[in-house]
Protein backbone atom coordinates (compact mmCIF):
# COMPACT_ATOMS: atom_id res chain seq x y z
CA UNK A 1 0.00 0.00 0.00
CA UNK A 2 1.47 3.26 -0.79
CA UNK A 3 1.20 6.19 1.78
CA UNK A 4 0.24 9.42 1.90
CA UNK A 5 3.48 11.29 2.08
CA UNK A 6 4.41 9.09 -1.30
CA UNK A 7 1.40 9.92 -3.04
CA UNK A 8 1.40 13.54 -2.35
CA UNK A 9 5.28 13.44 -3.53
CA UNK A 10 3.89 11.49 -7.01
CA UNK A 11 1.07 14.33 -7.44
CA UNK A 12 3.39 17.45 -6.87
CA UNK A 13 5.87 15.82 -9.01
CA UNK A 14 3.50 15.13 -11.80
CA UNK A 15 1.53 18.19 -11.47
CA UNK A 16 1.96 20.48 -14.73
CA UNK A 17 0.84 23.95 -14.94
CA UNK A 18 -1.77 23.21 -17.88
CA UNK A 19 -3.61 21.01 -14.83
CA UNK A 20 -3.89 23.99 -12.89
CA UNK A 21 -6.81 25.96 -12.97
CA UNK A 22 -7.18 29.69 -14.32
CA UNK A 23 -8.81 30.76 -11.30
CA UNK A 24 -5.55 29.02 -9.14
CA UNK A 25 -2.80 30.43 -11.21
CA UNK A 26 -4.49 34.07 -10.65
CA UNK A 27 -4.49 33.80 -7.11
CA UNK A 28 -0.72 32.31 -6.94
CA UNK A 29 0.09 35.90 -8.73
CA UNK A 30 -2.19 37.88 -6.50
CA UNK A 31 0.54 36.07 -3.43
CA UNK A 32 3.71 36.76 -5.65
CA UNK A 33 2.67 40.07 -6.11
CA UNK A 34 1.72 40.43 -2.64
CA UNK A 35 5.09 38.82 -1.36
CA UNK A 36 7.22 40.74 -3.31
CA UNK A 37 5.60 44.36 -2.21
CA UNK A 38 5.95 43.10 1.60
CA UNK A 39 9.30 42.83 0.86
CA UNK A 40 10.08 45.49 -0.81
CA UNK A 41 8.19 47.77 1.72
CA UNK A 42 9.71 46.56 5.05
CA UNK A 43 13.17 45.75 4.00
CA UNK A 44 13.97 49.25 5.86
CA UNK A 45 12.41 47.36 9.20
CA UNK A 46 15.32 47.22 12.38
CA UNK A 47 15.38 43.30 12.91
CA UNK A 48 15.15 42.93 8.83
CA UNK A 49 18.32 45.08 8.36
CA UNK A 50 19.69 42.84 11.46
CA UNK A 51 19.09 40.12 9.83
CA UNK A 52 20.41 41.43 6.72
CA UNK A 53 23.86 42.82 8.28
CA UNK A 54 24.04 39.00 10.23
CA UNK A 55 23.85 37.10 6.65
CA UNK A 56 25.44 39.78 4.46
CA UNK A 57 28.61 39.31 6.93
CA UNK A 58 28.50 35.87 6.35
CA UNK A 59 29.85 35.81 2.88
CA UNK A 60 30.04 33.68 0.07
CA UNK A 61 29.24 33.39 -3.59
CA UNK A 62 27.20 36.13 -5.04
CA UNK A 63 24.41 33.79 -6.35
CA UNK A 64 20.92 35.35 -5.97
CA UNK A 65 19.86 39.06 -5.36
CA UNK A 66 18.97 40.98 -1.68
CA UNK A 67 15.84 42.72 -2.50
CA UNK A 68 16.05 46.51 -2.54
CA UNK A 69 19.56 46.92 -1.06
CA UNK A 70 21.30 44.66 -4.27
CA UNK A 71 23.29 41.99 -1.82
CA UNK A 72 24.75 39.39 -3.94
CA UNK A 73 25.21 36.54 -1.24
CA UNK A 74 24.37 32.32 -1.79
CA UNK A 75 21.21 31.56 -2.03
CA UNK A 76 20.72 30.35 1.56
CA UNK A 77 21.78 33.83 2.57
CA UNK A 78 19.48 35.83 0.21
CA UNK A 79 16.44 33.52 1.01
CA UNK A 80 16.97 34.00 4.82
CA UNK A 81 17.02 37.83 4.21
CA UNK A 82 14.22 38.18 1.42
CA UNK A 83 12.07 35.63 3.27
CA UNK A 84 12.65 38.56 6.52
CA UNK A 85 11.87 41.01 4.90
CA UNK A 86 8.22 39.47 3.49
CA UNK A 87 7.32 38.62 7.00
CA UNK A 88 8.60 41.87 8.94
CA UNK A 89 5.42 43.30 9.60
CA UNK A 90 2.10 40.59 9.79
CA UNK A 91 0.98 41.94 6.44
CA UNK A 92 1.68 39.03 4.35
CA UNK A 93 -1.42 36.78 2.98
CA UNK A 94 -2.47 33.80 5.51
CA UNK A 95 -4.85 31.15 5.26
CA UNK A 96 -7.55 30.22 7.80
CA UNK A 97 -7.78 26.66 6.60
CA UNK A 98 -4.02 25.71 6.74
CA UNK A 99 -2.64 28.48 8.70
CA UNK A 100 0.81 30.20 8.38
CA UNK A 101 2.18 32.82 5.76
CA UNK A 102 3.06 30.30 2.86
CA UNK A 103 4.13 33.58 0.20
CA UNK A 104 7.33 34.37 2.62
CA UNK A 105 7.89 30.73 2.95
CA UNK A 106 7.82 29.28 -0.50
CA UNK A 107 8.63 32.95 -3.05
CA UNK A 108 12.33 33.12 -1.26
CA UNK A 109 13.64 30.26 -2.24
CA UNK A 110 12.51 30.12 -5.71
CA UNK A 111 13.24 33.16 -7.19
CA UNK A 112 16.74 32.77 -5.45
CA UNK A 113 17.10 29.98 -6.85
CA UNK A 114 15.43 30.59 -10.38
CA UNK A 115 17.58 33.54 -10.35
CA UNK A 116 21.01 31.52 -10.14
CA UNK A 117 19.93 29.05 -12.22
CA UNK A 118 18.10 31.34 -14.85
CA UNK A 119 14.90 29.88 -14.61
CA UNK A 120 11.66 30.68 -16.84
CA UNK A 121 8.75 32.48 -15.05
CA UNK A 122 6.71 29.18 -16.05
CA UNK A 123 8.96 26.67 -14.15
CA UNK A 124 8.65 29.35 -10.34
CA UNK A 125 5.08 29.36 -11.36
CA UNK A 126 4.60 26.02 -11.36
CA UNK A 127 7.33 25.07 -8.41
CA UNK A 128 5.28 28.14 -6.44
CA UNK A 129 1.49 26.41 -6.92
CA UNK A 130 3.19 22.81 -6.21
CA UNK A 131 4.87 24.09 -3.19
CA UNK A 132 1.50 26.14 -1.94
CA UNK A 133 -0.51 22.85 -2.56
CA UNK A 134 1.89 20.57 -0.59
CA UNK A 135 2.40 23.03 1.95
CA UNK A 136 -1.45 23.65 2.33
CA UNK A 137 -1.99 19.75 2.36
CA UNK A 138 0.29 19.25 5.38
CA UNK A 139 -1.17 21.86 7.60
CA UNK A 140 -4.63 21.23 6.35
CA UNK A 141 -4.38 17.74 8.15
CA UNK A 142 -2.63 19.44 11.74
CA UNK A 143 -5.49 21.65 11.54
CA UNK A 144 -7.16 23.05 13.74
CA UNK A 145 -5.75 21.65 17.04
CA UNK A 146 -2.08 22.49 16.99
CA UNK A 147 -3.11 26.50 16.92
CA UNK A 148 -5.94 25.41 19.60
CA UNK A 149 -3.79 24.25 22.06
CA UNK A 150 -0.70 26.81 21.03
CA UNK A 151 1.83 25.16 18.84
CA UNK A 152 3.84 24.15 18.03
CA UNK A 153 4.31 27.23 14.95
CA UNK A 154 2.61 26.21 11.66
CA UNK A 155 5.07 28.22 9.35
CA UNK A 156 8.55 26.46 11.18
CA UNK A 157 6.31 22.93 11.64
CA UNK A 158 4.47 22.55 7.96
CA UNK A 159 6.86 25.29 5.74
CA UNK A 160 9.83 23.42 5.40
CA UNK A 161 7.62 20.79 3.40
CA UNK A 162 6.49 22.96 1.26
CA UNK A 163 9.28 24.82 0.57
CA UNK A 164 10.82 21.21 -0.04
CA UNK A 165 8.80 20.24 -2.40
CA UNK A 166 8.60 23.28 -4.27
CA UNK A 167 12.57 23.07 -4.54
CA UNK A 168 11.97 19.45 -5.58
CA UNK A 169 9.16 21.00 -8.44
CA UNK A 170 11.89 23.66 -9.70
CA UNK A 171 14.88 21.62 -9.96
CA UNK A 172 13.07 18.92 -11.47
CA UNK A 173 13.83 15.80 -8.58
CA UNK A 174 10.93 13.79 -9.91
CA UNK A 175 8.81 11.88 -7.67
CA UNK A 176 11.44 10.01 -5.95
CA UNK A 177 13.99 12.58 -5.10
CA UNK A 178 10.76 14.85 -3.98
CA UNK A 179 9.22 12.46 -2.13
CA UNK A 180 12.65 12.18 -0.07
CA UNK A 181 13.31 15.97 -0.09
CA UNK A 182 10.09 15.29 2.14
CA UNK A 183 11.39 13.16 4.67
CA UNK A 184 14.57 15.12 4.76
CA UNK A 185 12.24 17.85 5.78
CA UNK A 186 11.35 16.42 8.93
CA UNK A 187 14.26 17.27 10.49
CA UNK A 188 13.98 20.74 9.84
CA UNK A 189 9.97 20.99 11.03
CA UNK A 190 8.93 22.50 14.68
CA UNK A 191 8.73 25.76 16.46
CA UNK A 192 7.49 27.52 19.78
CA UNK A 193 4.58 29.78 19.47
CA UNK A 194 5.62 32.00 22.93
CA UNK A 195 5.59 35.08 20.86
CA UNK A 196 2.45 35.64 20.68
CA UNK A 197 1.95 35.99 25.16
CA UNK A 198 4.89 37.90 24.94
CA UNK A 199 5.98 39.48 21.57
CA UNK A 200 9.74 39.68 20.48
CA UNK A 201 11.21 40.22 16.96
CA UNK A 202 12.33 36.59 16.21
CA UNK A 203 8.76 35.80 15.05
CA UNK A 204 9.66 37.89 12.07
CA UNK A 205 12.15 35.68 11.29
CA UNK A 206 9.55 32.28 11.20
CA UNK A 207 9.39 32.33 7.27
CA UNK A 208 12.69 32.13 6.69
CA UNK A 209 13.41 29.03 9.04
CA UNK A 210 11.10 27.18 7.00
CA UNK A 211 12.00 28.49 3.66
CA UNK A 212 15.81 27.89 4.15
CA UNK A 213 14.34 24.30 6.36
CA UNK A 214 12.89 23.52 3.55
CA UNK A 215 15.55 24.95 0.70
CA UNK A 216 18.46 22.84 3.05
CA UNK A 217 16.43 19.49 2.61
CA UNK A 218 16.04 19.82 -1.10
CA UNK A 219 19.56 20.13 -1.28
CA UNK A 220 21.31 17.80 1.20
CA UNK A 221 18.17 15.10 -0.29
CA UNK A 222 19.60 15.65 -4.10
CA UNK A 223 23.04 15.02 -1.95
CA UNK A 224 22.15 11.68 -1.08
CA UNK A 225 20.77 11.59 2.13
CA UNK A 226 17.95 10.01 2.80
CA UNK A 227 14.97 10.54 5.52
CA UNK A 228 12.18 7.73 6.37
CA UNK A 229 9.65 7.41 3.96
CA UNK A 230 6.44 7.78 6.15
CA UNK A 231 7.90 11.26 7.67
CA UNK A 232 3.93 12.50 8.19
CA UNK A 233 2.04 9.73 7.98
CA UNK A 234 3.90 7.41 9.72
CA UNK A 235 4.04 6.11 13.99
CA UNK A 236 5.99 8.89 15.04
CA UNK A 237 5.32 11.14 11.90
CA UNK A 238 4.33 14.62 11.92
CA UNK A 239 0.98 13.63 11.94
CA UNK A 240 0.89 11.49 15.01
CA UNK A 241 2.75 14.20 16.71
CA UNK A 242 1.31 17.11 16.69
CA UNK A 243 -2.14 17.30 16.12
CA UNK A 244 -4.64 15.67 18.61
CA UNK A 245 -6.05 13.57 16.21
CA UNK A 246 -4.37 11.38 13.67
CA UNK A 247 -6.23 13.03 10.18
CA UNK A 248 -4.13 11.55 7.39
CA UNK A 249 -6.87 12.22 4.63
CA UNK A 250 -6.35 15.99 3.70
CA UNK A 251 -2.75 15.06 2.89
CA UNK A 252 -4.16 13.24 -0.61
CA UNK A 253 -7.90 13.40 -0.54
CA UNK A 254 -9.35 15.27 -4.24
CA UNK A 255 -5.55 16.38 -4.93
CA UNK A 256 -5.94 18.77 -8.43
CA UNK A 257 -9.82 19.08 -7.85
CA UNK A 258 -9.25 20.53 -4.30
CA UNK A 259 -6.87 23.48 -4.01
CA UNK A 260 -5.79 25.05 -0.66
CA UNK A 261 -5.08 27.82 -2.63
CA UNK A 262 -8.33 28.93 -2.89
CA UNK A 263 -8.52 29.44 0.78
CA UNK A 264 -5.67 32.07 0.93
CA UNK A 265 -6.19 35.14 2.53
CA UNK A 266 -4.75 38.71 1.51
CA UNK A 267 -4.13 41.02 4.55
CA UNK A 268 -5.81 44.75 4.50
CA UNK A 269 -4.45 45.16 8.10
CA UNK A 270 -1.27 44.49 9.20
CA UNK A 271 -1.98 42.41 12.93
CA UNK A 272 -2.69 38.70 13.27
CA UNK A 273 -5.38 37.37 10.97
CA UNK A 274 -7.27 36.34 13.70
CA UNK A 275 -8.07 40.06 14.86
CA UNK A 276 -8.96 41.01 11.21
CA UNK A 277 -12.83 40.27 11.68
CA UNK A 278 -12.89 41.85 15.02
CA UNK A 279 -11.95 44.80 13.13
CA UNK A 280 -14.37 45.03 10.74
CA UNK A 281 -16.96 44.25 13.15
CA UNK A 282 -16.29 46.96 15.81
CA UNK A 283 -16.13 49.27 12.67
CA UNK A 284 -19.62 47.70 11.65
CA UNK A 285 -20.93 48.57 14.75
CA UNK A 286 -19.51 52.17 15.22
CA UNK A 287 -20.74 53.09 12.08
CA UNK A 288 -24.74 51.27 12.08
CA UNK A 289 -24.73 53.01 15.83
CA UNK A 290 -22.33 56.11 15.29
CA UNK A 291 -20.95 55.15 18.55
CA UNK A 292 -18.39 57.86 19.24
CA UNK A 293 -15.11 56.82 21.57
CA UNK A 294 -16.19 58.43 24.57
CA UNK A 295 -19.29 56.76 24.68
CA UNK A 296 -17.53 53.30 24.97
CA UNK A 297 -18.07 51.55 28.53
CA UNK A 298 -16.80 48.14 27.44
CA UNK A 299 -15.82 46.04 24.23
CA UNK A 300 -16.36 42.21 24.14
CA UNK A 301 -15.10 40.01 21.56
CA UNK A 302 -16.14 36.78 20.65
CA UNK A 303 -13.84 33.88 19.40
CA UNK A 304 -13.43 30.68 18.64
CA UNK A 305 -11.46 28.32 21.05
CA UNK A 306 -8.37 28.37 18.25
CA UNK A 307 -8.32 32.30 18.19
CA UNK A 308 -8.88 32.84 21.60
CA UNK A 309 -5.84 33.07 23.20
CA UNK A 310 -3.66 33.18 20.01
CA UNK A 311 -4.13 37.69 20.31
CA UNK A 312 -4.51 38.21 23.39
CA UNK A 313 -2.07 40.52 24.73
CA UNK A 314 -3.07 42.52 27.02
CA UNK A 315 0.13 44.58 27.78
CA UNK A 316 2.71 44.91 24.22
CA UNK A 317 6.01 45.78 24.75
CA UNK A 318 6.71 45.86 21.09
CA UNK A 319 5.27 46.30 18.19
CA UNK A 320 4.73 42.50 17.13
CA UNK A 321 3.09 42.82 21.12
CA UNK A 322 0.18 45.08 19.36
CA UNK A 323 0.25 43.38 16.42
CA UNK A 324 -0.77 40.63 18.43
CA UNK A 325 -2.84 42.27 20.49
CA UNK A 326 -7.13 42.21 20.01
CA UNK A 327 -7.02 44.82 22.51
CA UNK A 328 -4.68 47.39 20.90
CA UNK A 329 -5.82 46.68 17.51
CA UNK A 330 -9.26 47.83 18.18
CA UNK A 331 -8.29 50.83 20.25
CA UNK A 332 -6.63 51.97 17.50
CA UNK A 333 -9.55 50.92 15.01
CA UNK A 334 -11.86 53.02 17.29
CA UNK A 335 -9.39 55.91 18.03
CA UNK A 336 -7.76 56.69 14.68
CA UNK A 337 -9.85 54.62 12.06
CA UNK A 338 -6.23 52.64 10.94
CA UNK A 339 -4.76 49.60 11.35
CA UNK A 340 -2.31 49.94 8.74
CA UNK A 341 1.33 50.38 9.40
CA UNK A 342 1.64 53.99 10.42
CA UNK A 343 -0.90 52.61 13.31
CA UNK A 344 1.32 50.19 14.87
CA UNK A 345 4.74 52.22 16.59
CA UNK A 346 6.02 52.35 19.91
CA UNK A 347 4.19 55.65 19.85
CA UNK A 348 0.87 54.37 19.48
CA UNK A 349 1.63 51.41 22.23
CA UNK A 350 2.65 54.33 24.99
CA UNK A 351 -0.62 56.71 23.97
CA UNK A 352 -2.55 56.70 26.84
CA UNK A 353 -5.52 57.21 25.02
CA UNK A 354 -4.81 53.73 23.11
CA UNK A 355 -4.44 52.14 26.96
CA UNK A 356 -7.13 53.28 28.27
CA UNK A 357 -9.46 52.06 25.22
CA UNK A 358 -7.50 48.86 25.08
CA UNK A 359 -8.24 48.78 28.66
CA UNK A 360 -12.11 48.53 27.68
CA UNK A 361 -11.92 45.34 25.62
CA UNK A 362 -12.09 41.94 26.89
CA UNK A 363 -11.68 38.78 25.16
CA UNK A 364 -14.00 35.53 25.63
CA UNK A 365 -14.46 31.97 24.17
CA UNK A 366 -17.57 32.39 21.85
CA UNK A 367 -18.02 28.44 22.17
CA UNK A 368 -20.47 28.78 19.06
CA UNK A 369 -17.73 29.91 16.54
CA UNK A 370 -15.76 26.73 17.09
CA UNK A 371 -17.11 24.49 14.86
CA UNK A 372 -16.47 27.65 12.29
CA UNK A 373 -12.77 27.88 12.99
CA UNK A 374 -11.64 25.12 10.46
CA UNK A 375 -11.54 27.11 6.66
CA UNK A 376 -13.15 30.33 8.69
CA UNK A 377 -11.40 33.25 11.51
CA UNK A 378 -14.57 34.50 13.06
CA UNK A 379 -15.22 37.05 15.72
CA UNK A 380 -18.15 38.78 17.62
CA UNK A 381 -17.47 42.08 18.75
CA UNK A 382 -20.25 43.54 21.52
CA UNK A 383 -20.06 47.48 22.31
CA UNK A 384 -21.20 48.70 25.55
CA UNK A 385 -22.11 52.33 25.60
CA UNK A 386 -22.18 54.32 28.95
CA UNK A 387 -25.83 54.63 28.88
CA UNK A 388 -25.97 50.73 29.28
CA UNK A 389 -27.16 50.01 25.63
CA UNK A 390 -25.45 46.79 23.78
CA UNK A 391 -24.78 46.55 20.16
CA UNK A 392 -23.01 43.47 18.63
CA UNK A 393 -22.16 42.23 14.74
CA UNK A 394 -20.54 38.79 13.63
CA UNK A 395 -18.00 38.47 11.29
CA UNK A 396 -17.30 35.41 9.69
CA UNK A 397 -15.51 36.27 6.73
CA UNK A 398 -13.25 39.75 6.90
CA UNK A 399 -12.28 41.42 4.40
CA UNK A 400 -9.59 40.00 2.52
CA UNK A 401 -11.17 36.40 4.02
CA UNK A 402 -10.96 33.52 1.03
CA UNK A 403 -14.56 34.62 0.83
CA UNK A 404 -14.10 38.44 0.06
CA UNK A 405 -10.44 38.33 -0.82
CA UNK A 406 -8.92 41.39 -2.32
CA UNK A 407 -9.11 41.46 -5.94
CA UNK A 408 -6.08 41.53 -8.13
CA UNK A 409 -6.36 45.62 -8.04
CA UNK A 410 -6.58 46.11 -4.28
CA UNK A 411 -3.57 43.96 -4.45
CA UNK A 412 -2.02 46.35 -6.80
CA UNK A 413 -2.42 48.88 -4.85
CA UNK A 414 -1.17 47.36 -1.76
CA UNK A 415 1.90 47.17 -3.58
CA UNK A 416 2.00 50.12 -4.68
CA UNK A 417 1.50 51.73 -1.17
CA UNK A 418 4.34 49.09 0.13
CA UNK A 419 6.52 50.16 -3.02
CA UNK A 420 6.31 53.55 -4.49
CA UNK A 421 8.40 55.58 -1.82
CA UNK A 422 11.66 52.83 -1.91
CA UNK A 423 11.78 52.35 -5.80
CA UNK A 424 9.30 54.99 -7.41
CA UNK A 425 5.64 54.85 -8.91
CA UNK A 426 7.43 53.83 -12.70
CA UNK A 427 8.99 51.05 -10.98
CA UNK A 428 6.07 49.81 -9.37
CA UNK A 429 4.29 49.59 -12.31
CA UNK A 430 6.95 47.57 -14.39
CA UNK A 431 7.43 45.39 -11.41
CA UNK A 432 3.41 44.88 -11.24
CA UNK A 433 3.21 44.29 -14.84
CA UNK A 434 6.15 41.73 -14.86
CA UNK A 435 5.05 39.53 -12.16
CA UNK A 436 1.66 39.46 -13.66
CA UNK A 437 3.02 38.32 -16.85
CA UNK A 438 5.39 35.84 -15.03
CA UNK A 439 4.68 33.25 -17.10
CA UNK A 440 6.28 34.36 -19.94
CA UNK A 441 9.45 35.78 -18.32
CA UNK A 442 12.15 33.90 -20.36
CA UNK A 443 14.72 34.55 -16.78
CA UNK A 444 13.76 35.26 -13.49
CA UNK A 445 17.09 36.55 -12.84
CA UNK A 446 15.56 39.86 -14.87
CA UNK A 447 12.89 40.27 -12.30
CA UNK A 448 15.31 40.10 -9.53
CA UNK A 449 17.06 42.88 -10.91
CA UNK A 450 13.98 45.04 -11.24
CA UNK A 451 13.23 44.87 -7.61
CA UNK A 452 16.70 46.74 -6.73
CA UNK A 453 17.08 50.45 -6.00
């Protein structure tokens, strides 16, 4: 009987882009272009340029391209820092079905590497859907109950298989060499989820341990060595690990009719997914009840058991603190109408007029959104005024949700806003217009040029 990791290896190595479906190879642009203006947009970030300086000391061949700043370092080095920069500030795309931020895991790696190599647009397109789909597969079947009970970290735990086998995809392994760039990944799969009770820049840096996880097992599997063949499946795979129950069937169940993909999620805030519905609720409510600030007693929010205590900081010290905080979020959404990045500074953290809203909001297990948490990121928020009246709205779907995801122009112009003051509106617009026409970009190395000061 074959297994599931083998099967899923024989699909992603077999999978040509002519299988894929118009509607899937749009949205796999929408996260390229979405990656690549994240990057471009935060490379100026503290721990990104600390990460930079670390890796840029480090030496070695000039193989692949540092975003913005021009670095020619190996392509380990340039997918640590590119994969930094696309993660610095928790406005790259999600998904509330397989969780983690797959575009700073898997885009990396394979323009790095398509840039060494000289790779078509066609061959990262297809490496970037394989990767998304195997990546989506594995924490598809850990989902929900490793975020439930907090961790461990879906990018560090599920990327590096992802990022494996989309390495496998690009460099053309076939299904036997992918299939053990799999197992290899093992090794390189877990991760603590602490930041998010207590903040701290090295979450920005969860990406890049699975893309260059991932990236390292590709390459030390094509070396000859060799992992065990059941690596998720298997008695002590990742399957009967981590998650509370043993769910082997999303790993190969409708593979090519069934795309994960669908289900990604394109952030218009930059703060944990999970707070993104909250948002748009309280701002649902202030608007239907023109509820001023000064007229708020109290602020309830509703979540499911997996969101619950995944943004719930109560007291940030940093920035990733807010970002990761329900409570500062919506003070801020109630205060100054924003929660893009000018919102989130150590500024806005020390205003006591943010405190003393955040103050107001309290966070509770909704147990009725549970059974929505699985493909969903619900939240009820409930206003109290000071005259004792209650007004509440449920979100299911925010915006930017799989179910009202951004279309290809409000990712555009996310870009653009993420782009235009580093390299310049003209730039933008040829970078915009190349990565949409990927697929016919004879060398990716000429894209990673254009994305260079």
């Amino acid at each position: 009987m074959t297994g599931e990791t083998r099967t899923l290896a024989a699909w992603a190595a077999g999978l040509t882009l002519d299988q894929v479906p118009d509607e899937m190879r749009g949205i796999a642009i929408d996260l390229l272009v979405d990656q690549i203006g994240i990057q471009i947009g935060c490379a100026h970030l503290p721990w990104a340029q600390a990460v930079r300086d670390t890796y840029r000391a480090a030496g070695g061949a000039g193989e692949a391209t540092s975003v913005v700043y021009g670095d020619k370092l190996p392509v380990l080095n340039t997918t640590f820092i590119n994969s930094v920069f696309g993660h610095s500030f928790e406005y790259d795309d999600a998904n509330p079905l397989i969780h983690g931020h797959i575009g700073g895991e898997l885009v990396p790696p394979l323009l790095a590497l398509s840039e060494r190599d000289h790779l078509s647009g066609k061959d990262f397109l297809t490496a970037l859907i394989t990767g998304y789909e195997v990546r989506g597969r594995v924490g598809w079947a850990v989902s929900p109950t490793m975020l439930e009970r907090g961790g461990p970290q879906y990018s560090t735990t599920c990327g590096p298989f992802g990022t494996a086998a989309a390495v496998s995809k690009l460099l053309n392994y076939g299904s036997d060499g992918l299939h053990n760039a799999l197992a290899v990944a093992g090794t390189f799969s877990g991760g603590l989820m602490q930041y998010d009770q207590g903040g701290g820049s090295v979450k920005r840096m969860f990406t890049a341990v699975a893309a260059i996880g991932g990236l390292q097992a590709a390459m030390l599997a094509k070396a000859g060595i060799t992992g065990p063949e059941e690596i998720l499946e298997g008695a002590r795979g990742l399957l009967k690990i981590y998650p509370d129950e043993y769910t082997p069937g999303p790993l190969t169940s409708d593979l090519g009719e069934f795309w994960t993909l669908r289900h990604v999620l394109f952030k218009p805030y930059c703060c944990c997914a999970i707070i993104h519905p909250a948002i748009d609720a309280i701002r649902n409510v202030i608007t239907k009840h023109a509820i001023t600030p000064d007229a708020i007693e109290a602020i309830e929010v509703g979540y499911p058991k997996g969101s619950h205590h995944h943004a719930a900081i109560t007291d940030p010290k940093d920035i990733l603190g807010m970002q990761f905080s329900t409570a500062f979020s919506l003070a801020s959404t109630v205060l100054t109408g924003k929660n893009t990045p000018a919102a989130y500074t150590m500024e806005a953290i020390a205003d006591p007029a943010i405190r003393a809203m955040a103050a107001r909001v309290t966070l509770t297990n909704e147990k009725e959104l549970d059974e929505l948490f699985v493909g969903h990121m619900p939240a009820r928020v409930t206003i109290t005024t000071k005259t004792g009246a209650k007004h509440d709205d449920l979100v299911i779907d925010a915006k930017g949700s799989p179910a009202k995801r951004l279309t290809s122009n409000e990712v555009d112009e996310k870009f653009r806003s993420m782009v235009v003051d580093v390299l310049g509106r003209e730039r933008a617009d040829e970078i915009i217009a190349t990565l949409r026409n990927v697929v016919n970009v004879p060398d990716m190395a000429d894209v990673a040029k254009l994305l260079v000061k």
